[in-house]
N, C-alpha and C. Protein backbone atom coordinates (compact mmCIF):
# COMPACT_ATOMS: atom_id res chain seq x y z
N UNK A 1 83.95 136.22 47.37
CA UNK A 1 82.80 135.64 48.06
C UNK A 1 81.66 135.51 47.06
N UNK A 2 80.94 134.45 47.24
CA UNK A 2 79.95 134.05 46.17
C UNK A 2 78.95 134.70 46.55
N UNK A 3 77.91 135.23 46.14
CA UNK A 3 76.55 135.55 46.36
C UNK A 3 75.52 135.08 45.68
N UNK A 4 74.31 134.76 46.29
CA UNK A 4 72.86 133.97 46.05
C UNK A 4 71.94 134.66 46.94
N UNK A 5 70.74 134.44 46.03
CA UNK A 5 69.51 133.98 46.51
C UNK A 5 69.08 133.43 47.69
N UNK A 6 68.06 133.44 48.19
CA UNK A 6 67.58 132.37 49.14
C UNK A 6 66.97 131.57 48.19
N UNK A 7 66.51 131.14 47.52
CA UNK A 7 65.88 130.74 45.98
C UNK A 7 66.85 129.44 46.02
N UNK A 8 67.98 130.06 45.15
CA UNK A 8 69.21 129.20 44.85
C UNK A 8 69.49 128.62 46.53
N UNK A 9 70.01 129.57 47.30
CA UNK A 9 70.32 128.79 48.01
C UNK A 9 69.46 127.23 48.95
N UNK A 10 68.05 127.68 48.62
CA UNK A 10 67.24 126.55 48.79
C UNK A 10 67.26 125.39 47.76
N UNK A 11 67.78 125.80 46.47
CA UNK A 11 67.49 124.44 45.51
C UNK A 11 68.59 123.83 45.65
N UNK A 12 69.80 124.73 45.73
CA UNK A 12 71.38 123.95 45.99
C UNK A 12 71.44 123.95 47.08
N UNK A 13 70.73 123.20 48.47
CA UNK A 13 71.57 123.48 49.49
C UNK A 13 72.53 122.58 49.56
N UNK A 14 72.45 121.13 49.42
CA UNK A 14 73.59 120.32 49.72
C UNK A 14 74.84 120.45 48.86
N UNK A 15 74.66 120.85 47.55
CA UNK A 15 76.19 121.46 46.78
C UNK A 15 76.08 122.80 47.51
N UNK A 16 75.47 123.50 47.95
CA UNK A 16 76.16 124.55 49.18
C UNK A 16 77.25 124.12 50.12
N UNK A 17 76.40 123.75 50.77
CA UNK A 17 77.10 122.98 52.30
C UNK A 17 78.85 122.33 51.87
N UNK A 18 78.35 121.79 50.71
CA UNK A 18 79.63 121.38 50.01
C UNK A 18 80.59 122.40 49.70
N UNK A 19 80.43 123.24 49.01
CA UNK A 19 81.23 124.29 49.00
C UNK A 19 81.81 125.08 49.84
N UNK A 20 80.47 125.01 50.97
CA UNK A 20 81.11 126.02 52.30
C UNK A 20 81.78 124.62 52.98
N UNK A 21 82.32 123.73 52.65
CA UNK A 21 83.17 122.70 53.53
C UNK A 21 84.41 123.06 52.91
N UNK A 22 84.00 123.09 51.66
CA UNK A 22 85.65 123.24 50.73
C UNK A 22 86.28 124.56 51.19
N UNK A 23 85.70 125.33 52.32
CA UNK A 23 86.23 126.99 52.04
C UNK A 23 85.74 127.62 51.28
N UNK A 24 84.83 127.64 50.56
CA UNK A 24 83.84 129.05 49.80
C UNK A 24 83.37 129.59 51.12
N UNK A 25 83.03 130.97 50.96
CA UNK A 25 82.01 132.29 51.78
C UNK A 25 81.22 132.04 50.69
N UNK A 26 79.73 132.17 51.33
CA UNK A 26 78.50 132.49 50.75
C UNK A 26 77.52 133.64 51.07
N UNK A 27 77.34 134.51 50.38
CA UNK A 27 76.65 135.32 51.13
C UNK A 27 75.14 135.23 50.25
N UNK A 28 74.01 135.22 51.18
CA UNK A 28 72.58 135.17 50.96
C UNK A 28 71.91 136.15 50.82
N UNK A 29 70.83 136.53 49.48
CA UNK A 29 70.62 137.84 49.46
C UNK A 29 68.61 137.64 49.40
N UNK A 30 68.01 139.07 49.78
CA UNK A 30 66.74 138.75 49.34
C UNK A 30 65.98 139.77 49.01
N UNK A 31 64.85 139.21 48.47
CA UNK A 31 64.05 140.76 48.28
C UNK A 31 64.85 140.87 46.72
N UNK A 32 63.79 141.88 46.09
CA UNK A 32 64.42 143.26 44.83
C UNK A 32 65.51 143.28 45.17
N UNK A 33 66.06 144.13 45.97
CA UNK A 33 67.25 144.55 46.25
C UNK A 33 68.45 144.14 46.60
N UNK A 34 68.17 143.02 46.40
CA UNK A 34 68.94 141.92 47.00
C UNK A 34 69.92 142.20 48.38
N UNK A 35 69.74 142.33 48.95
CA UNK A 35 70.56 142.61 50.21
C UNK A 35 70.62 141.66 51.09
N UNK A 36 72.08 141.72 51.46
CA UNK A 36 72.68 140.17 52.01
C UNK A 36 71.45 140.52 53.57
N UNK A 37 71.39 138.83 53.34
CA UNK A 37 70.80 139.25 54.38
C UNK A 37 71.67 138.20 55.95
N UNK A 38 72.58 137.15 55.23
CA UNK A 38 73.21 136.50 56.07
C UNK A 38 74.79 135.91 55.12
N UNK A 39 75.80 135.61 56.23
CA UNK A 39 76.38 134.87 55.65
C UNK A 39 76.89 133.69 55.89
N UNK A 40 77.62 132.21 55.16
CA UNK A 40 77.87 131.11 55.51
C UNK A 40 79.34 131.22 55.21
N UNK A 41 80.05 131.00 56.25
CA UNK A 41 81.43 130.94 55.95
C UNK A 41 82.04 129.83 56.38
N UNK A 42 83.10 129.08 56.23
CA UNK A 42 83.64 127.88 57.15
C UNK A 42 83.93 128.09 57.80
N UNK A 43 83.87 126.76 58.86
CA UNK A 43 84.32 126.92 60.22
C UNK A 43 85.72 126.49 60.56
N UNK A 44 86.45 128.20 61.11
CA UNK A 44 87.91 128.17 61.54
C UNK A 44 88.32 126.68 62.23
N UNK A 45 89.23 125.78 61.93
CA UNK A 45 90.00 124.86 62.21
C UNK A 45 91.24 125.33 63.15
N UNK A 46 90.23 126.15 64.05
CA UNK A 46 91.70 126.60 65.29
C UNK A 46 92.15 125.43 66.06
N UNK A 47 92.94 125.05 66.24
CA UNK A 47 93.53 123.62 67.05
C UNK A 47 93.52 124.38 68.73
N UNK A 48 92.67 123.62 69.60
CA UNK A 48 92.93 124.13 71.11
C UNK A 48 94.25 123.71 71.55
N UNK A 49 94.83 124.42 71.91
CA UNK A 49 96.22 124.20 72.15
C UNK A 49 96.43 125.11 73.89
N UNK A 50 97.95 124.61 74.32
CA UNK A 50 98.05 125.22 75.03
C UNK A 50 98.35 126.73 74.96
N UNK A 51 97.57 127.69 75.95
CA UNK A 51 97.80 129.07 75.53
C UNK A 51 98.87 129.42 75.78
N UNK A 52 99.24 130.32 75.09
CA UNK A 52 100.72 131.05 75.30
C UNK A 52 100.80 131.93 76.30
N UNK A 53 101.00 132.27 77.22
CA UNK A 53 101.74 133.42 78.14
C UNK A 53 102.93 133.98 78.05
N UNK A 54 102.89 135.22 78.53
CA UNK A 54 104.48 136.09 78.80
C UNK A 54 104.78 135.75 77.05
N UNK A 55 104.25 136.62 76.38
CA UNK A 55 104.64 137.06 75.17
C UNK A 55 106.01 137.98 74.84
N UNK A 56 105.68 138.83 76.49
CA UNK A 56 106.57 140.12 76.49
C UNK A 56 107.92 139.52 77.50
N UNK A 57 107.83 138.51 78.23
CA UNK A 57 108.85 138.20 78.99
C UNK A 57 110.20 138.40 78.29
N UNK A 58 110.59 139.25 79.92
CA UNK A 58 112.10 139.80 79.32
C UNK A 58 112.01 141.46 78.23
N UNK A 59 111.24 141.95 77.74
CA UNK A 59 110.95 142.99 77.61
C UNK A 59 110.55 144.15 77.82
N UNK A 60 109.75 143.84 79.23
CA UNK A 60 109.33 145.05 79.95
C UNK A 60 109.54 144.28 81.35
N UNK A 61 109.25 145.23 82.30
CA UNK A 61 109.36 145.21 83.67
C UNK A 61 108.60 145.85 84.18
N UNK A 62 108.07 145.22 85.56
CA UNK A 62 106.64 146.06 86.35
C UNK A 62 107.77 146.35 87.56
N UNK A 63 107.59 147.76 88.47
CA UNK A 63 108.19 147.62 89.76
C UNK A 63 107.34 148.56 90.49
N UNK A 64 106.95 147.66 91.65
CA UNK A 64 105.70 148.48 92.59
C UNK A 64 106.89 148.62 93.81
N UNK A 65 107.01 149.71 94.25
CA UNK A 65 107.87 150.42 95.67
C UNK A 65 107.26 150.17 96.84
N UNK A 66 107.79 149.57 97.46
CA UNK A 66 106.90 149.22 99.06
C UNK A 66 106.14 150.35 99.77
N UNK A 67 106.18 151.48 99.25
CA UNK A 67 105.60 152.71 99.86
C UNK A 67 104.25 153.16 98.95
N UNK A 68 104.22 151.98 97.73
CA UNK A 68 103.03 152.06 96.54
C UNK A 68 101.66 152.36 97.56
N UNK A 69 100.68 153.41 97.02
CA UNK A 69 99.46 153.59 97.75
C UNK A 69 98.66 153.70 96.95
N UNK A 70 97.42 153.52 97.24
CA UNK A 70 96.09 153.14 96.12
C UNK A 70 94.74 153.23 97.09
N UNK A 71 94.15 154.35 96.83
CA UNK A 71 92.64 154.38 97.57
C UNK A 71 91.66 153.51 96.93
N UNK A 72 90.89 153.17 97.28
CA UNK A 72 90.07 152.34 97.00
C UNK A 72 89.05 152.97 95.69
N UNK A 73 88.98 154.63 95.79
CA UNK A 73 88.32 155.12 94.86
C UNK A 73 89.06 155.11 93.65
N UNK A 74 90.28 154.57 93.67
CA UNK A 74 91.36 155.08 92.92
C UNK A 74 91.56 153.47 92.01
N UNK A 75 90.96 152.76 92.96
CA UNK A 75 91.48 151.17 91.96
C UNK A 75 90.21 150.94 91.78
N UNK A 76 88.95 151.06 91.95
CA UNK A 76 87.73 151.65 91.33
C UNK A 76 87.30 152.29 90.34
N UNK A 77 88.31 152.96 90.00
CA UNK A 77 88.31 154.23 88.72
C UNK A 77 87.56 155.26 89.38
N UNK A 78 87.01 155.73 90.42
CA UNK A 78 85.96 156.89 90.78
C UNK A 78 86.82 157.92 90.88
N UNK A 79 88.15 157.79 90.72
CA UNK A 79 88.90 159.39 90.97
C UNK A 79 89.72 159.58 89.81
């Protein structure tokens, strides 16, 4: 990960922006001490897709017994 200035990063911003398109992390520092004070990273190219379900199908099994009981404090969490 690259690190700068707010300085630099104000004189280069558009070869910034450029870089953080290409996939560079930038991290921004200020003050003496330089301490990041933010960072610019690219933005994930997640494709919305359809979500996946039943990851586990066929691996586990749920079985509730017709005699299953549940107080209300109890599916609440209070007990």
């Amino acid at each position: 990960m690259k690190t700068m200035s707010v300085g630099e990063f104000k004189t280069h911003f558009s070869e910034v922006v450029e870089q953080i398109k290409d996939g560079e992390e930038i991290a921004v520092t200020y003050g003496k001490k330089k301490e990041v004070i933010g960072y610019f990273v690219p933005k994930l190219n997640k494709e919305k897709g359809k979500r996946t379900l039943g990851l586990l199908d066929g691996k586990a099994d749920v079985l509730f017994k017709d005699d299953f009981k549940i107080t209300e404090e109890e599916f609440l969490g209070f007990a």
